[in-house]
Structure formats: structure tokens, C-alpha cells
N, C-alpha and C. Protein backbone atom coordinates (compact mmCIF):
# COMPACT_ATOMS: atom_id res chain seq x y z
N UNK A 1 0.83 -1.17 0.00
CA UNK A 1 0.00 0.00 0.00
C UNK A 1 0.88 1.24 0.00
N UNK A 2 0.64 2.12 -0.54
CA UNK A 2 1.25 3.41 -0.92
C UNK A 2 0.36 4.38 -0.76
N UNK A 3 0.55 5.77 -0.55
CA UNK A 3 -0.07 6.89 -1.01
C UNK A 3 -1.03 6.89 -2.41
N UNK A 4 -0.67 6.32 -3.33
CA UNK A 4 -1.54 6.04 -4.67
C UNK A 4 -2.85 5.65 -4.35
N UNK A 5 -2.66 4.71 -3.01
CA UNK A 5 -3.54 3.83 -2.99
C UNK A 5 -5.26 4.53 -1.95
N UNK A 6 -4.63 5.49 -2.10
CA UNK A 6 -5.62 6.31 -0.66
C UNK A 6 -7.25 6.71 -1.70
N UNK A 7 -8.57 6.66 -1.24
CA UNK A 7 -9.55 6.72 -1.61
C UNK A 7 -10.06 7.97 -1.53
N UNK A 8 -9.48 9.12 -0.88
CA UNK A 8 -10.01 10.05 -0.27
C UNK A 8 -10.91 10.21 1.07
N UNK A 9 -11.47 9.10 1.72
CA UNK A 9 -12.23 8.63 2.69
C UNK A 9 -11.73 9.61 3.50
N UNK A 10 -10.32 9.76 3.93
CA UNK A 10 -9.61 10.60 5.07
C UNK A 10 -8.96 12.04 4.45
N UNK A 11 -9.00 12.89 4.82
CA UNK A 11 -8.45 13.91 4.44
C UNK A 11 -7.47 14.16 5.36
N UNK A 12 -6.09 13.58 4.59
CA UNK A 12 -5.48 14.26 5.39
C UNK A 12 -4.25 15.21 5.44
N UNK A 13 -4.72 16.36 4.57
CA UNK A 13 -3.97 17.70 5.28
C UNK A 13 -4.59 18.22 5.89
N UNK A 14 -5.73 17.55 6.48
CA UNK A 14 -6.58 18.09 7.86
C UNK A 14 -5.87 17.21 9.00
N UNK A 15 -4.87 16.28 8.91
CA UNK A 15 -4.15 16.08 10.14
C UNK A 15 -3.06 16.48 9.93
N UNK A 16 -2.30 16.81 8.68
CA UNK A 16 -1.10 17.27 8.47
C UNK A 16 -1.36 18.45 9.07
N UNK A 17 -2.19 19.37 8.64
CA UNK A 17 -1.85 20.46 9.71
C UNK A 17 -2.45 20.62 10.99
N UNK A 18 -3.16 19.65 11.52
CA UNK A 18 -3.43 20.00 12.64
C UNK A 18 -1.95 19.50 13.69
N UNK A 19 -1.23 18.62 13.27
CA UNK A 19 -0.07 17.85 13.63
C UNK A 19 1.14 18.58 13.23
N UNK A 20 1.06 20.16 12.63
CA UNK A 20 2.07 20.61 11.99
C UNK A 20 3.15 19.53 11.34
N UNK A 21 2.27 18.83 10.52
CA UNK A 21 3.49 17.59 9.74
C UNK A 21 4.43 16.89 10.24
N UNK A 22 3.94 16.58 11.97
CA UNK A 22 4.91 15.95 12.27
C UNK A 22 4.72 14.33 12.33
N UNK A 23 5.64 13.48 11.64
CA UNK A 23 5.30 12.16 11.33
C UNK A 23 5.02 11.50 12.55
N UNK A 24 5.60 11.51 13.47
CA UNK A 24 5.84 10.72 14.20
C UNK A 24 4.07 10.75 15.48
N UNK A 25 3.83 11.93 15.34
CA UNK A 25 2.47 12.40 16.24
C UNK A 25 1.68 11.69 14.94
N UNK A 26 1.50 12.13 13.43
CA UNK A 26 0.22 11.08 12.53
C UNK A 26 0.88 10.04 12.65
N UNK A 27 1.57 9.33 13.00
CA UNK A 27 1.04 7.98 12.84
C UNK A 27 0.67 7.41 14.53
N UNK A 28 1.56 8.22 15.37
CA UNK A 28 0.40 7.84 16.86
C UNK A 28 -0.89 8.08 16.83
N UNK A 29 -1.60 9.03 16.17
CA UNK A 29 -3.04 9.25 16.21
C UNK A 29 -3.54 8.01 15.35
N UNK A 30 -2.82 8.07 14.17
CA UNK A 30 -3.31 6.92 13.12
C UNK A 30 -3.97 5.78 13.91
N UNK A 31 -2.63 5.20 14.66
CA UNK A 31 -2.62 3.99 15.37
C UNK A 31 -3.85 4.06 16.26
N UNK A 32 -3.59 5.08 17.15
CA UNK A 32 -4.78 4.66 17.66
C UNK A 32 -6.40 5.19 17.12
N UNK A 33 -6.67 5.59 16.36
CA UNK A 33 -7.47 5.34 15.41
C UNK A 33 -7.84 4.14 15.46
N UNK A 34 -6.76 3.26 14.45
CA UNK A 34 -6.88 2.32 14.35
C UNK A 34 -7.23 0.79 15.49
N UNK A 35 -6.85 1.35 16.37
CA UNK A 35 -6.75 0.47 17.61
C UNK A 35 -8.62 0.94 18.13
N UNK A 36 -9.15 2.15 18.28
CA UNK A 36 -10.32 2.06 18.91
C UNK A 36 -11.20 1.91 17.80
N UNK A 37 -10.75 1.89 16.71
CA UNK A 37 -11.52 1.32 15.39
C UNK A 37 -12.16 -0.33 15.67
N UNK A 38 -11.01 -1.26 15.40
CA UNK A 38 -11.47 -2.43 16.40
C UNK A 38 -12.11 -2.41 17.47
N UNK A 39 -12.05 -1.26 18.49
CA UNK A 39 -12.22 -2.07 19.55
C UNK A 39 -13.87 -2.02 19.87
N UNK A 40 -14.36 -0.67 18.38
CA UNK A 40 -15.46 -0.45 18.60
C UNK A 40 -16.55 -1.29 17.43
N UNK A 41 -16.04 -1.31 16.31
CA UNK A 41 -16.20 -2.13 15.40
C UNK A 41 -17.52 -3.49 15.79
N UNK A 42 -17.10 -4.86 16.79
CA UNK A 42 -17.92 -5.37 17.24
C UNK A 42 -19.17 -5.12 17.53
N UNK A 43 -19.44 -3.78 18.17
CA UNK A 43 -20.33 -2.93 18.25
C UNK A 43 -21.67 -2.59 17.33
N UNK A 44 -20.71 -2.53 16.51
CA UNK A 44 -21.85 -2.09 14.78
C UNK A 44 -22.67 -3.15 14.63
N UNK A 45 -23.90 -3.55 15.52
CA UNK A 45 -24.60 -4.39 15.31
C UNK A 45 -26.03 -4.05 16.40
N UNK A 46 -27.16 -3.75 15.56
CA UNK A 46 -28.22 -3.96 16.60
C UNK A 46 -28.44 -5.19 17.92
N UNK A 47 -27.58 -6.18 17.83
CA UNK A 47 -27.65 -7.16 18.74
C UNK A 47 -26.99 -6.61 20.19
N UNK A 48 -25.93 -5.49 19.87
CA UNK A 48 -25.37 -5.49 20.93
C UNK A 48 -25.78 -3.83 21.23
N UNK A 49 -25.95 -3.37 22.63
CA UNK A 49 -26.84 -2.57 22.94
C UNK A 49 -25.74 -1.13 22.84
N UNK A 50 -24.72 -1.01 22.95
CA UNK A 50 -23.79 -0.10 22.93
C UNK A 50 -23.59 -0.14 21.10
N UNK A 51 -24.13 0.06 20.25
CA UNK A 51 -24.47 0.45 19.14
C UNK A 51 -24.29 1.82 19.04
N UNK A 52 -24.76 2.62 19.69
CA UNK A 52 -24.81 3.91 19.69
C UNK A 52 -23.75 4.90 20.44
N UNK A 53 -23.16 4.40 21.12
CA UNK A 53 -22.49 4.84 21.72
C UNK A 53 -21.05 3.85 20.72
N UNK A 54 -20.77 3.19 19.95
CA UNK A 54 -19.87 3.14 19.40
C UNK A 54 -19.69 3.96 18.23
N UNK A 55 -21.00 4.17 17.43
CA UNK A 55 -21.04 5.08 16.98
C UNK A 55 -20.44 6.77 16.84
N UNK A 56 -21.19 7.11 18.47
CA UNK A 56 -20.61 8.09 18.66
C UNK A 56 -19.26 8.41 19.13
N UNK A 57 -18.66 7.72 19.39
CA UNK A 57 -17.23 7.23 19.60
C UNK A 57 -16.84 7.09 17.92
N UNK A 58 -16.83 6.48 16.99
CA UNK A 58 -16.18 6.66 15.59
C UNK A 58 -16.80 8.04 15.38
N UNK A 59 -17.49 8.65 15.40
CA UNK A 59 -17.57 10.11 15.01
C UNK A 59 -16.65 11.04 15.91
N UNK A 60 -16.11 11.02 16.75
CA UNK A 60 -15.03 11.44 17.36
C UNK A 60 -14.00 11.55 16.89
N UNK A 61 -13.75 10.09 17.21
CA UNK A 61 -12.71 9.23 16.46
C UNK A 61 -12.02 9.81 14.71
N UNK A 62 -13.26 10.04 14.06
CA UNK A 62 -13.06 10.23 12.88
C UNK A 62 -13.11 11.32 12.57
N UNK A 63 -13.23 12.39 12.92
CA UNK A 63 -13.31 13.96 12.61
C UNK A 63 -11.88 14.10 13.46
N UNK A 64 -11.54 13.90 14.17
CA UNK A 64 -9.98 13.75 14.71
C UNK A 64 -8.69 13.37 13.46
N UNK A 65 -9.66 12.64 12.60
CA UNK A 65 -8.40 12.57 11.92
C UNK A 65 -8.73 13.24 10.38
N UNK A 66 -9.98 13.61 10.23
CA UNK A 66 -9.96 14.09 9.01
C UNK A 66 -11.29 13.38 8.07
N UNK A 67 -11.94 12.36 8.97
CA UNK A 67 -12.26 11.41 7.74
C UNK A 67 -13.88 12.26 8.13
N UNK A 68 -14.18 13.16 7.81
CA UNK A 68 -15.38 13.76 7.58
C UNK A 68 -16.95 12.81 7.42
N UNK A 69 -16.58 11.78 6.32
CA UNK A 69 -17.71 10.98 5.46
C UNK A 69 -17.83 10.60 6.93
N UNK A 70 -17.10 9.59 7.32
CA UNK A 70 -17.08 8.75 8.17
C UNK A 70 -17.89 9.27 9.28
N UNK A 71 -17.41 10.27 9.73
CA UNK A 71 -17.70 10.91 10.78
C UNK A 71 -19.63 11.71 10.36
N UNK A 72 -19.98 11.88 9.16
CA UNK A 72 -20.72 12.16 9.22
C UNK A 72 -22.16 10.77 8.94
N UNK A 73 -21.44 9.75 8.63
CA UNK A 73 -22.71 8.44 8.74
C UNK A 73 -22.34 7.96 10.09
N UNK A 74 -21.87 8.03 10.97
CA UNK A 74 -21.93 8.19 12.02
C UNK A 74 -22.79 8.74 13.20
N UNK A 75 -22.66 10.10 12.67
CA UNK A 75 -23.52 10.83 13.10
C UNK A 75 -24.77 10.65 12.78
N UNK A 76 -25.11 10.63 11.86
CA UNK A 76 -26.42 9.64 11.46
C UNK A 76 -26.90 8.08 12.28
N UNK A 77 -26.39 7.38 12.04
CA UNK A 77 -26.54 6.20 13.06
C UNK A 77 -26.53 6.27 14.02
N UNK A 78 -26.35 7.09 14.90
CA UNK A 78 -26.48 7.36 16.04
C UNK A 78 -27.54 7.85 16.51
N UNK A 79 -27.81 8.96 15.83
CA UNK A 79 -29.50 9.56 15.50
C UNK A 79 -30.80 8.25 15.62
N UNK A 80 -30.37 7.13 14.49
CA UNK A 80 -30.99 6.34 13.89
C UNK A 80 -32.36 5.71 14.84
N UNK A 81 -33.49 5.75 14.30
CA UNK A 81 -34.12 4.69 15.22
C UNK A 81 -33.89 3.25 14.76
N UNK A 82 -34.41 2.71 15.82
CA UNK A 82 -33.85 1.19 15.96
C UNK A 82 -34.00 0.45 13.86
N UNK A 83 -35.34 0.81 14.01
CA UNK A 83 -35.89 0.59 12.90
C UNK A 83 -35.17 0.66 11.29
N UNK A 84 -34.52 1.64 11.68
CA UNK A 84 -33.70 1.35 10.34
C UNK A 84 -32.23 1.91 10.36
N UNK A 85 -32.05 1.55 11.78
CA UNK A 85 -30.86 1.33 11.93
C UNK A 85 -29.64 0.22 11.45
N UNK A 86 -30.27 -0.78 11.12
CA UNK A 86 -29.34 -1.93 10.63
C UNK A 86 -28.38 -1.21 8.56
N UNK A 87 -29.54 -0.56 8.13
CA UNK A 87 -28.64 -0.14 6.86
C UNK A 87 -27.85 0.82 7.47
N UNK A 88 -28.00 1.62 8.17
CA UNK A 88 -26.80 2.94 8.63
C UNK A 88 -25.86 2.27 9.49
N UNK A 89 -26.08 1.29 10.07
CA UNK A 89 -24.70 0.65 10.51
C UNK A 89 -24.20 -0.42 9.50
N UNK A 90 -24.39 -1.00 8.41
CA UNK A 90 -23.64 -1.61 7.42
C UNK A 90 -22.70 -0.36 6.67
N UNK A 91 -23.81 0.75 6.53
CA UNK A 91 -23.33 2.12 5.75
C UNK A 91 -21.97 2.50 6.61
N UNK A 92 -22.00 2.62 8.01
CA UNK A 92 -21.27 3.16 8.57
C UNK A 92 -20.16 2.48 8.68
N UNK A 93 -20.11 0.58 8.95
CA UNK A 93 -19.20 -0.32 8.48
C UNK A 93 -18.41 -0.15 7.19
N UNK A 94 -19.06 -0.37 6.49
CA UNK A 94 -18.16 0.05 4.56
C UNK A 94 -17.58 1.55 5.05
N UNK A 95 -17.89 2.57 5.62
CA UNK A 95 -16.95 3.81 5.50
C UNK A 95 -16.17 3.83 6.29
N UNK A 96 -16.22 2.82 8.04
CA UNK A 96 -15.22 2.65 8.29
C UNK A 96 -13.65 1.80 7.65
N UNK A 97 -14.86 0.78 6.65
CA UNK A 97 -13.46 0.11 6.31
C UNK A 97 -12.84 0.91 5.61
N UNK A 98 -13.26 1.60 4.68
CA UNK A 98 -12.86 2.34 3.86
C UNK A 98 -11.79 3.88 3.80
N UNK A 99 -12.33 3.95 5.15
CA UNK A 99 -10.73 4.73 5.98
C UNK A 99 -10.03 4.18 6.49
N UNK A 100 -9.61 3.06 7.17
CA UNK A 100 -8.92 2.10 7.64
C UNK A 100 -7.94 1.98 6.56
N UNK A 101 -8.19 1.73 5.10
CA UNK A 101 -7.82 1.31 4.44
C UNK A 101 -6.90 2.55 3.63
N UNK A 102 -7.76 3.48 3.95
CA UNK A 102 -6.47 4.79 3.68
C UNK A 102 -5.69 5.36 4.88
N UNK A 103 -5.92 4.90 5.61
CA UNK A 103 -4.85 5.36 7.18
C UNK A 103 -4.08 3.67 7.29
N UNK A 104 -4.40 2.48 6.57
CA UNK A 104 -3.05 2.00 6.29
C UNK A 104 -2.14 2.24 5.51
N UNK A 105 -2.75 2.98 4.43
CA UNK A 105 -2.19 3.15 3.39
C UNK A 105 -1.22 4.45 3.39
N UNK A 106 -1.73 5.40 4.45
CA UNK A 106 -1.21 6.84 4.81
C UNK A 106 -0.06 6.26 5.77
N UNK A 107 0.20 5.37 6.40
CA UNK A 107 0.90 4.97 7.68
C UNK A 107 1.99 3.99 7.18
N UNK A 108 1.96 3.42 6.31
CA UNK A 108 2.65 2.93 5.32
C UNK A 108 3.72 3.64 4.36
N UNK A 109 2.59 4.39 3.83
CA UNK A 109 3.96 6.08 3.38
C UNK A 109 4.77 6.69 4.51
N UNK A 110 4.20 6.59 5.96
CA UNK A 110 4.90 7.71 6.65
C UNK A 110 6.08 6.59 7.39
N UNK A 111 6.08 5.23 7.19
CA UNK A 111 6.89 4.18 7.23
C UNK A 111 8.00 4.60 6.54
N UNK A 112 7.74 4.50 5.07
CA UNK A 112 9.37 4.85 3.98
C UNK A 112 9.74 6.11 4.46
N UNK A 113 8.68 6.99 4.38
CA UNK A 113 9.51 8.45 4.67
C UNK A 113 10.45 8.28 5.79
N UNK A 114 9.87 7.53 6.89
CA UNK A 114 11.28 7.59 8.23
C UNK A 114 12.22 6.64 7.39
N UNK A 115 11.82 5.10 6.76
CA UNK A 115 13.43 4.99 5.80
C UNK A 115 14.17 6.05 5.55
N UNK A 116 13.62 6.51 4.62
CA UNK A 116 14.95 7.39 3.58
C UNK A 116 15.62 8.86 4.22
N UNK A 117 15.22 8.54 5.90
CA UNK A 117 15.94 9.77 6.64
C UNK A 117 17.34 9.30 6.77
């Protein structure tokens, strides 16, 4: 995965500058991103009652780093009544993967860049 490979899902010279470009702070945020990404993930399911509150936790989560979309079907699902809540949390699943997949891909670039110091 490379920089090429990024979807736009995350914007991020909205963490480049909130991080004044410093590598070493994006990829600690990245990480843990990534880390309460999992841990909330399980969650995304009407079966389990903290649904909503994982929710609102990835909308945190995700405006922290830039990923706007994310952060805004989020915000939505959270809203959601029960009732048709199950498509806004599949919705909200696919956009999490879908930044995941550009904050590996962003964290991966900021990998070589510390190489070639």
C-alpha cells in the first residue's frame, strides 16, 4: 500500500496540519485510530446494545483525523431509530473500512519516509 492507494475517505492535510506535519504524532493518532476502530467495530450491530455509543465514539474518532464521510454516517446512526438502523450501521461499516484502508495506506507512506531519513 502506498499513497496512490488512498480513496479520499480521510483527508489528510486536515491532520497534516493539525499535527504541523509531524510524522511521528500522525502515525500515533493513526494507530490509535486504528486500535479504537477495532475495539469499537464489534459494536456495529443492533444485537449489541452499545451500538450507539460506538457510533458516537467513531464520530469522534473520525473527525480527529480528518475522515469527515465517516464521521458524518456516524452521526447519522447514532441519531438512527432502531428501525432502520441496521442499513446505517452496514453504511457506517463500509466507510469505516474504507478509511482504515487509507490510514493504512497513509501509515505505510509515513513508514518509507522515516526509511529514507
Amino acid at each position: 500500500m502506498a499513497r496512490r492507494d488512498l480513496s479520499g475517505a480521510v483527508d489528510f492535510g486536515y491532520l497534516e496540519d493539525y499535527t504541523m506535519n509531524d510524522s511521528l504524532i500522525m502515525d500515533e493518532v493513526l494507530g490509535l485510530f486504528q486500535a479504537q476502530a477495532e475495539l469499537w467495530r464489534p459494536l456495529l450491530t443492533l444485537s449489541h446494545e452499545g451500538w450507539r455509543d460506538a457510533a458516537h465514539t467513531l464520530k469522534g474518532a473520525a473527525l480527529g483525523i480528518g475522515a469527515k464521510g465517516l464521521a458524518a454516517i456516524a452521526s447519522e446512526t447514532e441519531k438512527c431509530a432502531e428501525t432502520g438502523a441496521t442499513a446505517s450501521l452496514e453504511s457506517l461499516k463500509n466507510a469505516l473500512n474504507d478509511a482504515l484502508m487509507d490510514v493504512a495506506a497513509y501509515r505505510h507512506e509515513l513508514q518509507l519516509r522515516g526509511l529514507k531519513r
